[in-house]
C-alpha atoms as a PDB file:
ATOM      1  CA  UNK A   1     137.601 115.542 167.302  1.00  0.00           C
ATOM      2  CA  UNK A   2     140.589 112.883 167.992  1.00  0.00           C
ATOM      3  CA  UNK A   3     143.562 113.894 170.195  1.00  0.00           C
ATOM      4  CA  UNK A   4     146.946 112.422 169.261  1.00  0.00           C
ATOM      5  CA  UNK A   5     149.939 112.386 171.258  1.00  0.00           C
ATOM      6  CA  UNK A   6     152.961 112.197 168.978  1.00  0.00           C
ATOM      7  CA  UNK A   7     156.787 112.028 170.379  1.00  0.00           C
ATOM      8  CA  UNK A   8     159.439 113.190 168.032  1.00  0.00           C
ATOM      9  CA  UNK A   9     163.104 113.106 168.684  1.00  0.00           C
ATOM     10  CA  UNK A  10     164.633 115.640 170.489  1.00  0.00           C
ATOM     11  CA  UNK A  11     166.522 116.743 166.990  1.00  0.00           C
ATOM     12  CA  UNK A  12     163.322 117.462 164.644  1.00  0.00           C
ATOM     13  CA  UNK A  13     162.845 121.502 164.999  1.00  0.00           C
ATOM     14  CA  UNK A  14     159.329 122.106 164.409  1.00  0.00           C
ATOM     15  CA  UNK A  15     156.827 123.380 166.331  1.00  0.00           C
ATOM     16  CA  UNK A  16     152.889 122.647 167.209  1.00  0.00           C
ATOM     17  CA  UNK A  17     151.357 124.733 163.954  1.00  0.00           C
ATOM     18  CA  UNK A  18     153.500 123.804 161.756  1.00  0.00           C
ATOM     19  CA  UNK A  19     153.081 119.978 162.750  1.00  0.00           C
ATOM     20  CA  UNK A  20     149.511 120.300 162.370  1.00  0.00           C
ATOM     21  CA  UNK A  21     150.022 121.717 158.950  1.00  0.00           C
ATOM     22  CA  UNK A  22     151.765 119.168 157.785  1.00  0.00           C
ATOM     23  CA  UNK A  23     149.501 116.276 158.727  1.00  0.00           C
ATOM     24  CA  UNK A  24     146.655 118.450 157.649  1.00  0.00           C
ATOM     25  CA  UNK A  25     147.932 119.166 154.577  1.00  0.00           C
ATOM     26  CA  UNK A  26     148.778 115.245 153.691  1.00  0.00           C
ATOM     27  CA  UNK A  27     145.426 114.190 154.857  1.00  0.00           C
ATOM     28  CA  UNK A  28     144.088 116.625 152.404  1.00  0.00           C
ATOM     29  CA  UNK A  29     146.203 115.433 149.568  1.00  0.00           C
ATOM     30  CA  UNK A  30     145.484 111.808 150.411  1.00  0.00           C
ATOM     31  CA  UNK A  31     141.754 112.925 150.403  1.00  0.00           C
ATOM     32  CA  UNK A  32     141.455 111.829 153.641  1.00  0.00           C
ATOM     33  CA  UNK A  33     140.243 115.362 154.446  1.00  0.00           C
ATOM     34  CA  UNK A  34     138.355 118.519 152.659  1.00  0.00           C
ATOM     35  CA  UNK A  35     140.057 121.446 152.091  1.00  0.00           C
ATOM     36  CA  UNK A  36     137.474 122.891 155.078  1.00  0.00           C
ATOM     37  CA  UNK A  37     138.490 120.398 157.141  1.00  0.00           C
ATOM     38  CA  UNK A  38     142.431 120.534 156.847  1.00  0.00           C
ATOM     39  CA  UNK A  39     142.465 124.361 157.492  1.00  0.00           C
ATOM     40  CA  UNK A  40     140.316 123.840 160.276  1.00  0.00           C
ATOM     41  CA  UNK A  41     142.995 121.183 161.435  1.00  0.00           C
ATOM     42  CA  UNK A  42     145.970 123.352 160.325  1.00  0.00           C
ATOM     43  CA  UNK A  43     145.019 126.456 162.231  1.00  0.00           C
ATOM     44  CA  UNK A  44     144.378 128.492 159.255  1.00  0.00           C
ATOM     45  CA  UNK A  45     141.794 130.078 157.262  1.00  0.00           C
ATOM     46  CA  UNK A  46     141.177 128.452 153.763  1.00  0.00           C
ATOM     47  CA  UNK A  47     142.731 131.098 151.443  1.00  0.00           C
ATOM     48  CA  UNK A  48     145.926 130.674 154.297  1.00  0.00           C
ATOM     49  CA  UNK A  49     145.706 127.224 154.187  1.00  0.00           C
ATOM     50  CA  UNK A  50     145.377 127.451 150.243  1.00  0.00           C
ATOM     51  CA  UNK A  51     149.024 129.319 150.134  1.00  0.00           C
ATOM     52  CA  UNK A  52     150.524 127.268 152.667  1.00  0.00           C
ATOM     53  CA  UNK A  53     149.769 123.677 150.297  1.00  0.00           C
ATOM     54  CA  UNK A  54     151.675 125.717 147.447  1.00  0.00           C
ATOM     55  CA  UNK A  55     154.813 126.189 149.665  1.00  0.00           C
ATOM     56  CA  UNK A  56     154.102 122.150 150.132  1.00  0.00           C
ATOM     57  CA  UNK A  57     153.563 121.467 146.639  1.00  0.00           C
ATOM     58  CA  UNK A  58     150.007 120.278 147.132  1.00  0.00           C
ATOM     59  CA  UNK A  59     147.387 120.693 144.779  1.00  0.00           C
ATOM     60  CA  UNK A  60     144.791 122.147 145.989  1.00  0.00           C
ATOM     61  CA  UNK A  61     143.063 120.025 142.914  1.00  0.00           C
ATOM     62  CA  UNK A  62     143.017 116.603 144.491  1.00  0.00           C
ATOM     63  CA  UNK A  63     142.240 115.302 140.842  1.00  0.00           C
ATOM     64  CA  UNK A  64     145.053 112.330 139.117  1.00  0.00           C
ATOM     65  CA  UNK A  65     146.605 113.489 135.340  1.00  0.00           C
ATOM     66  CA  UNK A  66     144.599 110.748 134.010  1.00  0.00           C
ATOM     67  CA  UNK A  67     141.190 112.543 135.169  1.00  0.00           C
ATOM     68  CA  UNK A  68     142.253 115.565 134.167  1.00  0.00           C
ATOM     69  CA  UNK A  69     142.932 114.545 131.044  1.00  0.00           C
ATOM     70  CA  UNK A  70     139.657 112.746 130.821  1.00  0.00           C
ATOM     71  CA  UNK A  71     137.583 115.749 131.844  1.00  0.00           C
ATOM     72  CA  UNK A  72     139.645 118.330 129.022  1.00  0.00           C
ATOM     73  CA  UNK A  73     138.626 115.243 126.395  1.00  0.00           C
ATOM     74  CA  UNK A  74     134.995 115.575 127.907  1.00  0.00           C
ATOM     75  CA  UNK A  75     135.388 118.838 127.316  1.00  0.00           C
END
């Protein structure tokens, strides 16, 4: 695993967890990383990871409208 060394002003309140989180949980939206993979990152368990992308407003569905759509028509 990569270790990355990030400085962030003085003024941004936030602490190592929940910085982790958030990159996890972007990397996972970008599909960048499995849902595995991003709670791994994140420091929590996949159901707690899982609840943590609603609070983000990430789908845990990494699928566009468009395939959705497609896949209902398919249906």
């Amino acid at each position: 695993m990569k270790t990355l060394s990030i400085n962030l002003p003085d003024s941004v309140e936030i602490d190592a967890q929940e910085a982790r989180l958030i990159i996890a949980s972007k990397l996972f939206e970008q599909g960048k990383l499995s849902l595995g993979e991003a709670a791994e990152l994140s420091g929590f368990t996949k159901n707690g990871f899982i609840d943590k992308l609603e609070i983000l407003g990430v789908s845990v569905f990494n699928i566009s409208a468009e395939e959705l759509a497609s896949d209902f028509q398919n249906a």
